[in-house]
N, C-alpha and C. Protein backbone atom coordinates (compact mmCIF):
# COMPACT_ATOMS: atom_id res chain seq x y z
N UNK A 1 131.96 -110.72 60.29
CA UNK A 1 133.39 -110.97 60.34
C UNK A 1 134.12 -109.73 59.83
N UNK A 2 135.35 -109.44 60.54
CA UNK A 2 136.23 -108.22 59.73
C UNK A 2 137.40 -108.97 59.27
N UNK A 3 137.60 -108.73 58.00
CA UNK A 3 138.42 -108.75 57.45
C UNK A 3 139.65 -108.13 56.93
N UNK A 4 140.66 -108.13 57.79
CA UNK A 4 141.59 -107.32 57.48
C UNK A 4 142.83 -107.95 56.87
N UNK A 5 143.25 -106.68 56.00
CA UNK A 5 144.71 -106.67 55.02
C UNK A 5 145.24 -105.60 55.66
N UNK A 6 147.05 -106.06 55.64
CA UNK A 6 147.77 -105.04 55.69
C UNK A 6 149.14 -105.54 54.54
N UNK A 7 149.45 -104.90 53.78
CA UNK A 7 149.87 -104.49 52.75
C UNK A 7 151.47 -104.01 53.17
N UNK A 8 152.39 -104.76 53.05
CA UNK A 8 154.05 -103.99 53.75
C UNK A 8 155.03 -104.07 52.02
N UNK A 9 155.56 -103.16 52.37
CA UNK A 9 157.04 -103.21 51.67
C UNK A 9 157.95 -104.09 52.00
N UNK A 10 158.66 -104.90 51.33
CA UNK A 10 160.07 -105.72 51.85
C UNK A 10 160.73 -105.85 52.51
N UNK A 11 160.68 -104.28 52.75
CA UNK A 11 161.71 -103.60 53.81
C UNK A 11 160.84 -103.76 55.03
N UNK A 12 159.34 -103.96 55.56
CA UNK A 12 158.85 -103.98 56.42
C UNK A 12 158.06 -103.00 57.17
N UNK A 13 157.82 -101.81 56.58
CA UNK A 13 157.47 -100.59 56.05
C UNK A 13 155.66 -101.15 55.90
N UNK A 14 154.58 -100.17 56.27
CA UNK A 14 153.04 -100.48 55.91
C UNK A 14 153.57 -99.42 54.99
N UNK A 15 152.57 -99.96 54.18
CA UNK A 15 152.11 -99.26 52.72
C UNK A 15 150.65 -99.18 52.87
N UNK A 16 149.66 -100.04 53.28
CA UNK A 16 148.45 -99.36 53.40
C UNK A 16 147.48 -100.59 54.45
N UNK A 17 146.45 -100.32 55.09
CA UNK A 17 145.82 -101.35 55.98
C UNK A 17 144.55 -101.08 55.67
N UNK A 18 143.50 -102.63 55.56
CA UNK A 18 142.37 -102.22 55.69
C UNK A 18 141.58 -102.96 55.90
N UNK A 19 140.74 -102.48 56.88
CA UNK A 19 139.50 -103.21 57.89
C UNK A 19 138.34 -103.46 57.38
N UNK A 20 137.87 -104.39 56.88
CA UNK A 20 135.99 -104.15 56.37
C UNK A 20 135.39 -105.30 57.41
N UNK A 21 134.08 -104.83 57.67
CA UNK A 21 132.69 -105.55 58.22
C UNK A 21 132.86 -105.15 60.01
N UNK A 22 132.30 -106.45 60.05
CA UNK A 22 132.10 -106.17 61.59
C UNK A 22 132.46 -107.43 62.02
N UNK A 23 133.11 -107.02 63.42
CA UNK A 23 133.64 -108.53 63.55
C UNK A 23 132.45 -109.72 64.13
N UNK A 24 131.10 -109.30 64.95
CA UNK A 24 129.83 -109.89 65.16
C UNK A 24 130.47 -111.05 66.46
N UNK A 25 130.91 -110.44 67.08
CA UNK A 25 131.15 -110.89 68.11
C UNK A 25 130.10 -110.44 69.29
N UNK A 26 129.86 -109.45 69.24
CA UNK A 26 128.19 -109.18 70.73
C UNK A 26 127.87 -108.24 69.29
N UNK A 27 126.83 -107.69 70.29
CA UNK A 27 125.99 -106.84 70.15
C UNK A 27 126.85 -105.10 69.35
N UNK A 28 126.42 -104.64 68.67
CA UNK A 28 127.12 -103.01 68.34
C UNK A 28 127.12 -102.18 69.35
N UNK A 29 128.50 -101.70 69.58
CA UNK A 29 128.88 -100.97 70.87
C UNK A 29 128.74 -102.05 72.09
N UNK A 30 128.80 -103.29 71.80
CA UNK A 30 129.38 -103.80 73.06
C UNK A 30 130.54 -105.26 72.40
N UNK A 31 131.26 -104.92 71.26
CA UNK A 31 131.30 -106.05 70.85
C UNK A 31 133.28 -105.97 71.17
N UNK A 32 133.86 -106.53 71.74
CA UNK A 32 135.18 -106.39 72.26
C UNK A 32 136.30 -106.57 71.28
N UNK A 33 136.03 -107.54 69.96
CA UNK A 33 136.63 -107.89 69.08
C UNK A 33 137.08 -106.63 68.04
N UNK A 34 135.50 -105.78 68.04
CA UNK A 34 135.46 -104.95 66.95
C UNK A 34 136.18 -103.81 67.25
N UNK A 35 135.98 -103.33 69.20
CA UNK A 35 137.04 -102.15 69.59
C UNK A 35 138.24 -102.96 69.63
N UNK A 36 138.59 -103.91 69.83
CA UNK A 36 140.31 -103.85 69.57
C UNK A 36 140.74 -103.92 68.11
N UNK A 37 139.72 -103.99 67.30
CA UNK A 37 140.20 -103.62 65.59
C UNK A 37 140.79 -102.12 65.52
N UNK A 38 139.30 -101.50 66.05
CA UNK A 38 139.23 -100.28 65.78
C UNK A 38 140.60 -98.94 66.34
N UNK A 39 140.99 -99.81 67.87
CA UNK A 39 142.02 -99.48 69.16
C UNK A 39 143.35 -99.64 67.76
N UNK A 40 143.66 -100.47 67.08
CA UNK A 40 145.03 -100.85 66.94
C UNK A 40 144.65 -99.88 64.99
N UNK A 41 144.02 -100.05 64.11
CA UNK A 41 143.60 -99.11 63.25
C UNK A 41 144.22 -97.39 63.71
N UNK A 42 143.00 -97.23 64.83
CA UNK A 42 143.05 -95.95 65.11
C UNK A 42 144.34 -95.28 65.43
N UNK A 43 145.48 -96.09 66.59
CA UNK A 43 146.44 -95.74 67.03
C UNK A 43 146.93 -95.62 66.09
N UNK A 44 147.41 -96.44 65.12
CA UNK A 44 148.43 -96.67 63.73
C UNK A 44 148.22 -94.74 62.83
N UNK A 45 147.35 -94.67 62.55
CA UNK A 45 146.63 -93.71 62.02
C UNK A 45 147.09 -92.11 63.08
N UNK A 46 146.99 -92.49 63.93
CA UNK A 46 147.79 -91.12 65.05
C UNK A 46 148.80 -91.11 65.01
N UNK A 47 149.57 -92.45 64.89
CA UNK A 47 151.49 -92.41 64.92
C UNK A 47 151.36 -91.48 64.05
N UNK A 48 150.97 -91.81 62.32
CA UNK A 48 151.31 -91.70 61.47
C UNK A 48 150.85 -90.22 61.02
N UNK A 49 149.51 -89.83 61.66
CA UNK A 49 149.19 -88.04 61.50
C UNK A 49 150.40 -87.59 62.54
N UNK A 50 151.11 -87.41 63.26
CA UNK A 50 151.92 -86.87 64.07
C UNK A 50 153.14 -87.00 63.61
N UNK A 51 153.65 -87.52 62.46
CA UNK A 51 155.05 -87.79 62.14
C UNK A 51 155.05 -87.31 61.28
N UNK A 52 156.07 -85.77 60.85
CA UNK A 52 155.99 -85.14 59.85
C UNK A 52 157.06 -86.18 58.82
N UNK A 53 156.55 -85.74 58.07
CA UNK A 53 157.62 -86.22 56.36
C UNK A 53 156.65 -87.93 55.50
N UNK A 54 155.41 -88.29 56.47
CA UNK A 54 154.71 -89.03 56.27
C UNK A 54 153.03 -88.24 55.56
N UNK A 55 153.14 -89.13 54.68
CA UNK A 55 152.04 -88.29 53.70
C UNK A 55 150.55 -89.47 54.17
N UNK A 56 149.52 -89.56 54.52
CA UNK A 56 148.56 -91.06 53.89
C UNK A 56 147.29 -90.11 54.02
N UNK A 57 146.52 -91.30 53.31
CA UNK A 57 145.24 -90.96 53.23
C UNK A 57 144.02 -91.79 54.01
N UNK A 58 143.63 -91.41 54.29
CA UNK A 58 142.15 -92.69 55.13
C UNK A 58 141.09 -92.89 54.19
N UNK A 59 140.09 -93.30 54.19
CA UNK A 59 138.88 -94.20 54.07
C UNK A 59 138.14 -94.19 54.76
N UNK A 60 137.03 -93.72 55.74
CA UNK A 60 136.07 -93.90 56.17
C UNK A 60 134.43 -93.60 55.87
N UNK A 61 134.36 -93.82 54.61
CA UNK A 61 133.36 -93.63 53.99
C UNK A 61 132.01 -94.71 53.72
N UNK A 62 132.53 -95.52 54.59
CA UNK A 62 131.43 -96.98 54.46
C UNK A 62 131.23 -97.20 55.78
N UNK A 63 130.50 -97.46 56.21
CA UNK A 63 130.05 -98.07 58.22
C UNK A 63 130.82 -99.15 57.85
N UNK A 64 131.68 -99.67 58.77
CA UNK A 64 132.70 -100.52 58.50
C UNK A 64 133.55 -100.64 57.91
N UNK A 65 133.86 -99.41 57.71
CA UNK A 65 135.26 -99.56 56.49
C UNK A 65 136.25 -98.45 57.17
N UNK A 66 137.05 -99.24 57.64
CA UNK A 66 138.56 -98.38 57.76
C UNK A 66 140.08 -98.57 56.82
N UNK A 67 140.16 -97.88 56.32
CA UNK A 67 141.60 -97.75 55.41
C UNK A 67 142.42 -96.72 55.65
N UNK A 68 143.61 -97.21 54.97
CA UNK A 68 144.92 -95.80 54.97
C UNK A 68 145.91 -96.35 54.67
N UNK A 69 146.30 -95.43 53.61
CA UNK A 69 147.60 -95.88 52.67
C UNK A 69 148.44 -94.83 53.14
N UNK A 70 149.93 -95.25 52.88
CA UNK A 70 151.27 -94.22 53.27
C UNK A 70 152.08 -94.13 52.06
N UNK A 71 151.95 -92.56 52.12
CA UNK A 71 153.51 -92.90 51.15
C UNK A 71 154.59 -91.82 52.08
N UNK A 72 155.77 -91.84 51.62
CA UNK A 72 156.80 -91.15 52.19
C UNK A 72 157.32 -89.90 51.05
N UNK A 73 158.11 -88.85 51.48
CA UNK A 73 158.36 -88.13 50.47
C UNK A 73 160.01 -88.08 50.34
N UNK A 74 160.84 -88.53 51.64
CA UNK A 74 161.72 -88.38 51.51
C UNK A 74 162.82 -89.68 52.37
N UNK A 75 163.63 -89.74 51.93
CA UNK A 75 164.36 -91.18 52.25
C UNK A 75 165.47 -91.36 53.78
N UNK A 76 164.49 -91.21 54.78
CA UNK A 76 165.29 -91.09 55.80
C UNK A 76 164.81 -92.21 56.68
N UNK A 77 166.38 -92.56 57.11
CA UNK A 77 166.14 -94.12 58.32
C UNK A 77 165.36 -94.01 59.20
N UNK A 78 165.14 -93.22 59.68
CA UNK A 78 164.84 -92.97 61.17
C UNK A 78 163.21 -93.17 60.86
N UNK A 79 162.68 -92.36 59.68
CA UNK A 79 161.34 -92.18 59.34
C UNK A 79 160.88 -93.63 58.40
N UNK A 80 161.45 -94.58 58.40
CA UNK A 80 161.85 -95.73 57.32
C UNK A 80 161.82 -96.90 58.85
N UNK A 81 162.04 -96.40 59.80
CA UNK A 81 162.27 -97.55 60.75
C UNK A 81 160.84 -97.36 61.79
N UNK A 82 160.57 -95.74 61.80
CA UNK A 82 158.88 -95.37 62.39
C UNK A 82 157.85 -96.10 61.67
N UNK A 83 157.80 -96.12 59.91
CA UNK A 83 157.03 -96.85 59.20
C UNK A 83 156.80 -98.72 59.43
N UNK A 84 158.32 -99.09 59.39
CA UNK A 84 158.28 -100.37 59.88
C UNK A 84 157.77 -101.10 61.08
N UNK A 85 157.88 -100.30 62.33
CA UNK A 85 157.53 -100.73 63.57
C UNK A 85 156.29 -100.24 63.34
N UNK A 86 155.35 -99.59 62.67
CA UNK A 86 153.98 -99.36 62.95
C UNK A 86 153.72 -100.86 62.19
N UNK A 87 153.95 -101.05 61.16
CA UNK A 87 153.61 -102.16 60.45
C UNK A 87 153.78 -103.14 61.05
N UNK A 88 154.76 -103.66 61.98
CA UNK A 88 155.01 -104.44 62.93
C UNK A 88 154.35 -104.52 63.96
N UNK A 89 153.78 -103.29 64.94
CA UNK A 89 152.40 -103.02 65.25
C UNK A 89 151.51 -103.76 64.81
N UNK A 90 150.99 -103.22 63.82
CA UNK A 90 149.74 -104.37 63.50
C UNK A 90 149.61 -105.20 62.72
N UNK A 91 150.86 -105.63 62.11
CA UNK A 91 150.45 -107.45 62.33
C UNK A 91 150.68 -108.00 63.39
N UNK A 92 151.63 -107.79 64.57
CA UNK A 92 151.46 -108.88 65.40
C UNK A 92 149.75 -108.92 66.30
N UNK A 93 149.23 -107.34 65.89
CA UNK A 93 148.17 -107.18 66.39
C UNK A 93 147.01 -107.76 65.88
N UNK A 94 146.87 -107.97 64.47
CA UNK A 94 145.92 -108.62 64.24
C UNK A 94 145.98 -110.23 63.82
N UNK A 95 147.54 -110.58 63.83
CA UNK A 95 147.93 -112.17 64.28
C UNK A 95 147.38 -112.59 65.00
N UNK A 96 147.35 -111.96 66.39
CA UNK A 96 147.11 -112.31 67.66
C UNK A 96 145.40 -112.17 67.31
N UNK A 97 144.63 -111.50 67.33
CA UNK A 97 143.66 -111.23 67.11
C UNK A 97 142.59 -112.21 66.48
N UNK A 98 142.90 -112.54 64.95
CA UNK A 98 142.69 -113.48 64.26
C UNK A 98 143.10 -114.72 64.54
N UNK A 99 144.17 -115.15 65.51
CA UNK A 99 144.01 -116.54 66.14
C UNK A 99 143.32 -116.74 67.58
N UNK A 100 143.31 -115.68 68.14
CA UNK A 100 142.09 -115.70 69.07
C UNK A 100 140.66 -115.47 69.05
N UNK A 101 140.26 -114.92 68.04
CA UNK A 101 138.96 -114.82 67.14
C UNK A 101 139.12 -115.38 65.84
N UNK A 102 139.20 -116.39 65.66
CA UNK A 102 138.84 -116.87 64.36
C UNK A 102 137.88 -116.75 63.62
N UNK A 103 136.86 -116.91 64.26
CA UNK A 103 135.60 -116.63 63.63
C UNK A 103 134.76 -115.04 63.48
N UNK A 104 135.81 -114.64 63.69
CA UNK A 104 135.35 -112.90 64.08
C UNK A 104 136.01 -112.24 63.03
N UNK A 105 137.58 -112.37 63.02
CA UNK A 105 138.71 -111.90 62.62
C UNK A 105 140.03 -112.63 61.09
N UNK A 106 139.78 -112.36 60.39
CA UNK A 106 140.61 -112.54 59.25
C UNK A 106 141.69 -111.72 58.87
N UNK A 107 142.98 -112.28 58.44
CA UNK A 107 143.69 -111.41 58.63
C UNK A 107 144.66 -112.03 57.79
N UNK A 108 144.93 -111.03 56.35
CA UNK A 108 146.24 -111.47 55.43
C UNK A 108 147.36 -110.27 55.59
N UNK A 109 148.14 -110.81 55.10
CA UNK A 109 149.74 -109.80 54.41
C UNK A 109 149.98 -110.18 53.67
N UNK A 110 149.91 -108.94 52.93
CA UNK A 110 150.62 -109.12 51.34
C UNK A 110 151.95 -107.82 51.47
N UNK A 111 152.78 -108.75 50.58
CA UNK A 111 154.14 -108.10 50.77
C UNK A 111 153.91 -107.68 49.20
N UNK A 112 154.78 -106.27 49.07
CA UNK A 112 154.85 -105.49 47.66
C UNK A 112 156.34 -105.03 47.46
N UNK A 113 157.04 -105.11 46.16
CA UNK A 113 157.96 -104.20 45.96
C UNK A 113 158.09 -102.72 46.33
């Protein structure tokens, strides 16, 4: 099973996401559950290397472990509304996900000051 957290600000903003296990849906490298973890992870992670004024760090130091936290350095809407819609990104992505794989897919939000 993968278990994922994603972690938002108030404002709606990711602050950090993270994937552990496997979702054990087929076989490794054929398992459909685990590339659309990996598909909606990975993209999030490209918005966010391509958008200057966005600082994060990753995690990939465990077979099954994807992470990445954000911080920002400077207080602008535009870069405040890019953060939010990624976060919005993937929860509806792993909403959807985790009610169509239940048994594959877990999936909380925790909201932070």
């Amino acid at each position: 099973m993968t278990a994922v957290t994603l972690v938002k600000a108030k404002d709606g903003s990711v602050l950090k996401c993270k994937a552990l296990g496997h979702a054990g849906f087929a076989e490794s490298g054929k398992d459909i559950v685990c590339s659309a973890v990996t598909v909606l992870m990975r993209t999030a992670i490209q918005v966010l290397s391509d958008t200057s004024g966005i600082e994060f760090d990753t995690d990939t130091s465990t077979r099954g472990l994807l992470t990445f936290m954000v911080e920002t350095k400077k207080s602008d809407p535009i870069l405040q509304e890019r953060i939010s819609t990624i976060g919005d990104f993937l929860q509806k992505g792993f909403e959807s996900l985790s009610e169509e794989f239940p048994e594959n897919v877990t999936f909380e939000l925790k909201l932070e000051d």
